[in-house]
Protein backbone atom coordinates (compact mmCIF):
# COMPACT_ATOMS: atom_id res chain seq x y z
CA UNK A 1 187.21 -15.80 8.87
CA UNK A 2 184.31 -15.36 11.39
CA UNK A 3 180.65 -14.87 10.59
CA UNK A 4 178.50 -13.45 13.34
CA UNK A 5 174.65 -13.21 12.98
CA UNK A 6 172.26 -11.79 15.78
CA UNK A 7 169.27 -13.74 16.78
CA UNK A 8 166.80 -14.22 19.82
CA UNK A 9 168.63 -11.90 21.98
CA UNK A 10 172.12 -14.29 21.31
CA UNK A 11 174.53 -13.66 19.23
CA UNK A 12 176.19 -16.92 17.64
CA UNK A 13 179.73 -16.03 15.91
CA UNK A 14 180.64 -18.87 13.45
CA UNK A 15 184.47 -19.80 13.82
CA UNK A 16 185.21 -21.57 9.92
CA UNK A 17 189.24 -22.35 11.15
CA UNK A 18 187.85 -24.23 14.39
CA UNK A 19 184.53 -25.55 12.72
CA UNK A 20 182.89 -24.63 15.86
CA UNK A 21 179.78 -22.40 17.08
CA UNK A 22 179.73 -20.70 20.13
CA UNK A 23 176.98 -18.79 21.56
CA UNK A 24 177.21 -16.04 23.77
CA UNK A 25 174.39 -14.72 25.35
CA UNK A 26 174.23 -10.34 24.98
CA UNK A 27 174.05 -10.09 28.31
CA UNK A 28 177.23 -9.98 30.07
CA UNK A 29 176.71 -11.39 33.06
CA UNK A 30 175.76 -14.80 31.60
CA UNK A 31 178.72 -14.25 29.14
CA UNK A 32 181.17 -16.52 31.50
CA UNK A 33 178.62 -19.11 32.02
CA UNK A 34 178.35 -19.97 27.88
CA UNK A 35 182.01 -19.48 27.69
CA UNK A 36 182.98 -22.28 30.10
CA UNK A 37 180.33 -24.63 28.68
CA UNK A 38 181.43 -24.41 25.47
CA UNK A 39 185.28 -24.31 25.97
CA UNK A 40 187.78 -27.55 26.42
CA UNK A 41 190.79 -27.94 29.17
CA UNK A 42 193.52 -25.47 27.74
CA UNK A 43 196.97 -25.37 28.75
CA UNK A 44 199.41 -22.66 26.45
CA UNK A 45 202.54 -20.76 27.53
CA UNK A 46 202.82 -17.30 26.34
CA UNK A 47 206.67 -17.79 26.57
CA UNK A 48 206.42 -20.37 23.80
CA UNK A 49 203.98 -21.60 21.01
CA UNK A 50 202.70 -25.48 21.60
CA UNK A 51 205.37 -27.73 19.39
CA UNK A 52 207.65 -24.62 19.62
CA UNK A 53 210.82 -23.61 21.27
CA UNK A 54 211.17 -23.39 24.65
CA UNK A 55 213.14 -20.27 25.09
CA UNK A 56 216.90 -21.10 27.08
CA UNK A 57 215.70 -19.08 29.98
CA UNK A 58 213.34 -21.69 31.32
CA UNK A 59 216.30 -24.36 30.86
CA UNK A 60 219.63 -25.28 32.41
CA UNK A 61 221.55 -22.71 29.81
CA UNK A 62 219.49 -20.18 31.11
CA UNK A 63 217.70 -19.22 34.82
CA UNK A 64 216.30 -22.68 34.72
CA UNK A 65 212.89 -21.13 36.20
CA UNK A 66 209.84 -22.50 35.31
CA UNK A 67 207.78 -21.09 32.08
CA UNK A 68 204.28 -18.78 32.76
CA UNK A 69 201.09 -20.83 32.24
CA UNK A 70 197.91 -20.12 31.74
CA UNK A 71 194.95 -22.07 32.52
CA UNK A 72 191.04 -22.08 30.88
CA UNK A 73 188.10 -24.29 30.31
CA UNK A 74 188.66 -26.73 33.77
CA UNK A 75 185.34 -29.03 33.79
CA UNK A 76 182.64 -28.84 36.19
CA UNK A 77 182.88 -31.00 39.07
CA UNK A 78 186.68 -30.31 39.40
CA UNK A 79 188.62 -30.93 42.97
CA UNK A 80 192.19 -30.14 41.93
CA UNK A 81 194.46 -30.00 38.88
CA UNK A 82 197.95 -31.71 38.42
CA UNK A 83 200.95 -30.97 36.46
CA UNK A 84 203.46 -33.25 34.87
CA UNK A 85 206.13 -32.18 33.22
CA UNK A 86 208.56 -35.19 31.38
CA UNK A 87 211.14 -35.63 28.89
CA UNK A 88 210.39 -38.84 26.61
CA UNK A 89 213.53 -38.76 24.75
CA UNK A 90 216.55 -39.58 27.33
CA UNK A 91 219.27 -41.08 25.65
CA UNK A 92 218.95 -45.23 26.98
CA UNK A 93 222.38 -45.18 28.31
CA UNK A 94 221.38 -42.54 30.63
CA UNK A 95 217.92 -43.40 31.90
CA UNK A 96 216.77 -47.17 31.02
CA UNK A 97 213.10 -45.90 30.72
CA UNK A 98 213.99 -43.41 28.33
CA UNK A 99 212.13 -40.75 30.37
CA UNK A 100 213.40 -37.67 32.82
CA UNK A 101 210.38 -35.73 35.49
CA UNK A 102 211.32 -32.34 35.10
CA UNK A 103 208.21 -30.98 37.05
CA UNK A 104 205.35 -32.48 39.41
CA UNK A 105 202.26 -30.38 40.75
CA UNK A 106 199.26 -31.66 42.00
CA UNK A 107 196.39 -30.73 44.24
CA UNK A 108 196.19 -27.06 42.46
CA UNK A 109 193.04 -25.16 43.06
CA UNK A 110 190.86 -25.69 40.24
CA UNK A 111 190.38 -21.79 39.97
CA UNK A 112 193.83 -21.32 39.27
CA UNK A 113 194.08 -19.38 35.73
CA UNK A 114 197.58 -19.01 35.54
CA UNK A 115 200.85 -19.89 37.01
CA UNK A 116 203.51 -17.19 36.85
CA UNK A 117 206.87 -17.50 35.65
CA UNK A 118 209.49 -18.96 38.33
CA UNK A 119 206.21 -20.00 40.59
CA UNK A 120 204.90 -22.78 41.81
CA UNK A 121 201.32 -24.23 42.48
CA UNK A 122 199.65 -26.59 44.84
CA UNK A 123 201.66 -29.45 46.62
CA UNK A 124 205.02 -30.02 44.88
CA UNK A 125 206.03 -33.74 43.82
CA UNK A 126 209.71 -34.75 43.00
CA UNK A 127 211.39 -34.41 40.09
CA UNK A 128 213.75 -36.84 38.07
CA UNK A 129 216.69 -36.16 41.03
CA UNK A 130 214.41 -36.40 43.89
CA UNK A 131 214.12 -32.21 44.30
CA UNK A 132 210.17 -31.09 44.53
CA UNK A 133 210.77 -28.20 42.01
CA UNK A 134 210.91 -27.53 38.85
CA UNK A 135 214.05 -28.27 36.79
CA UNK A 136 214.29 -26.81 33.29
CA UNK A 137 215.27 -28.76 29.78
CA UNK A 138 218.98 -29.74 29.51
CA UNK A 139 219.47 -32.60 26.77
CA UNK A 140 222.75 -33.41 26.91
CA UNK A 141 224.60 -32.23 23.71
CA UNK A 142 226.57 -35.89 23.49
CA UNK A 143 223.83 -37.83 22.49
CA UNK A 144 221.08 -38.27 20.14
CA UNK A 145 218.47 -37.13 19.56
CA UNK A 146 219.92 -33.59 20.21
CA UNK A 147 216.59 -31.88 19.99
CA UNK A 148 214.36 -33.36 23.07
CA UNK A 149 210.23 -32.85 23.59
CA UNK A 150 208.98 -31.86 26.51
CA UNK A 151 205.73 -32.55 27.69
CA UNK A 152 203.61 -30.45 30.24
CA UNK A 153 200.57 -32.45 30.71
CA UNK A 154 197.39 -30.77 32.50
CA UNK A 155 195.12 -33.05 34.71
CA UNK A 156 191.65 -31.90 35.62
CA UNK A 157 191.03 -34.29 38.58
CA UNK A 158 187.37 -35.02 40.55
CA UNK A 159 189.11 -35.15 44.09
CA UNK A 160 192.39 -34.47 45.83
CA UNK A 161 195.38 -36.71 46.30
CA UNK A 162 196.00 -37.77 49.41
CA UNK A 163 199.89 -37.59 49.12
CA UNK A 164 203.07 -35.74 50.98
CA UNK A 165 205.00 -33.29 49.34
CA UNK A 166 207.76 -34.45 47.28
CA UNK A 167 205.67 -37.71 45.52
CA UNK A 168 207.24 -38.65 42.46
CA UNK A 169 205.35 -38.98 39.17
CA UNK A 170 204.70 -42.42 39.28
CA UNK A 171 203.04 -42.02 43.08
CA UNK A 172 200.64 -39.20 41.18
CA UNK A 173 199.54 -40.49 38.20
CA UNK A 174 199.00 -44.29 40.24
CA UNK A 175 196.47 -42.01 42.96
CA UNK A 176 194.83 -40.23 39.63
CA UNK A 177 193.78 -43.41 38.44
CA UNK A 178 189.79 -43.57 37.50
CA UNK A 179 189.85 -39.21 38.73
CA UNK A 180 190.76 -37.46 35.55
CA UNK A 181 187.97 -35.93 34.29
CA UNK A 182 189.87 -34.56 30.91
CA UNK A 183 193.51 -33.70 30.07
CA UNK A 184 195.95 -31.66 27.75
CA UNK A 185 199.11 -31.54 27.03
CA UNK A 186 201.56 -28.43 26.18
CA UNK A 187 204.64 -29.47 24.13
CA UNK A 188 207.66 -27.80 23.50
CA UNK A 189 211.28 -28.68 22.09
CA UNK A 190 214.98 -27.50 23.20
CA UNK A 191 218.43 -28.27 21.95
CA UNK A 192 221.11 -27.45 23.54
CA UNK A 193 224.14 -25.09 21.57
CA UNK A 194 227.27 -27.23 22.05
CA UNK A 195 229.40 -26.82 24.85
């Protein structure tokens, strides 16, 4: 439920769910302006809900292309964003860190709203086989856990990287250090049907 009450020329809408005020000015030109102020790095997929399903097309069972993403409330004083994309729950026999890169952007334009399905953004790191794309969830079905997360983390960053194409994840988030102004992570979960 939402209460809105006018006053001075503003009108301040009460949000009870978020427990947070934002005021907008009435005249639409400064509109933008209060929004940004007021709103925190956001990262969400309209293909899937955060802690949700990631939907077999954006995996291996699927088109393996990567999911759309969308993109609001980047900090002032932002030089670039960065993407990381990981899988925490590798089975140990497979991966001795327990972790797979599926995905590695950096050096995005911090205007960048969204990124559309199957596209790409910025300078392209390597993934967990060396490729700089984007390769989708594919836990294998032999091991446990059978459900795996994966994380799409958003980095709001005060300069760019100075770093080739095809950096891996480590090389990224070692050049990041003492840059990231804020970040956010999108989750989601797949499991694979047996094959």
């Amino acid at each position: 439920m939402q209460t809105a009450l006018r006053a001075g020329g503003l009108l301040i809408i009460a949000g009870a769910v978020a427990g947070l005020v934002l005021i907008f000015a009435t005249d639409p030109a400064e509109a933008p302006e209060a929004l940004n102020e007021s709103m925190a790095l956001s990262f969400i997929s309209p293909a899937f809900e955060h802690e949700g399903t990631v939907p077999s097309r954006f995996t291996c069972d699927g088109d393996n292309v990567s999911p759309p993403l969308a993109i609001t409330g980047v900090p002032e004083g932002t030089q670039a964003l960065a993407i990381v994309m990981d899988d925490p729950d590798v089975p140990k026999q497979l991966r001795p860190d327990g972790v797979f890169d599926h995905w590695v952007l950096f050096n995005i334009a911090p205007s960048t709203g969204s990124i559309e399905e199957g596209a790409s953004a910025g300078v392209r790191g390597a993934n967990g086989r060396g490729d700089a794309k984007y390769t989708g969830p594919c836990p294998p079905t032999q091991y446990e856990p059978a459900e795996h997360r994966y994380f799409f983390k958003l980095y709001a960053l005060d300069t760019m990287l100075d770093l080739p194409e095809g950096s891996s994840k480590q090389e990224v988030l070692a050049a990041m250090q003492g840059h990231v102004l804020e970040e956010t992570t999108l989750m989601g979960r797949y499991k694979r049907t047996a094959q």
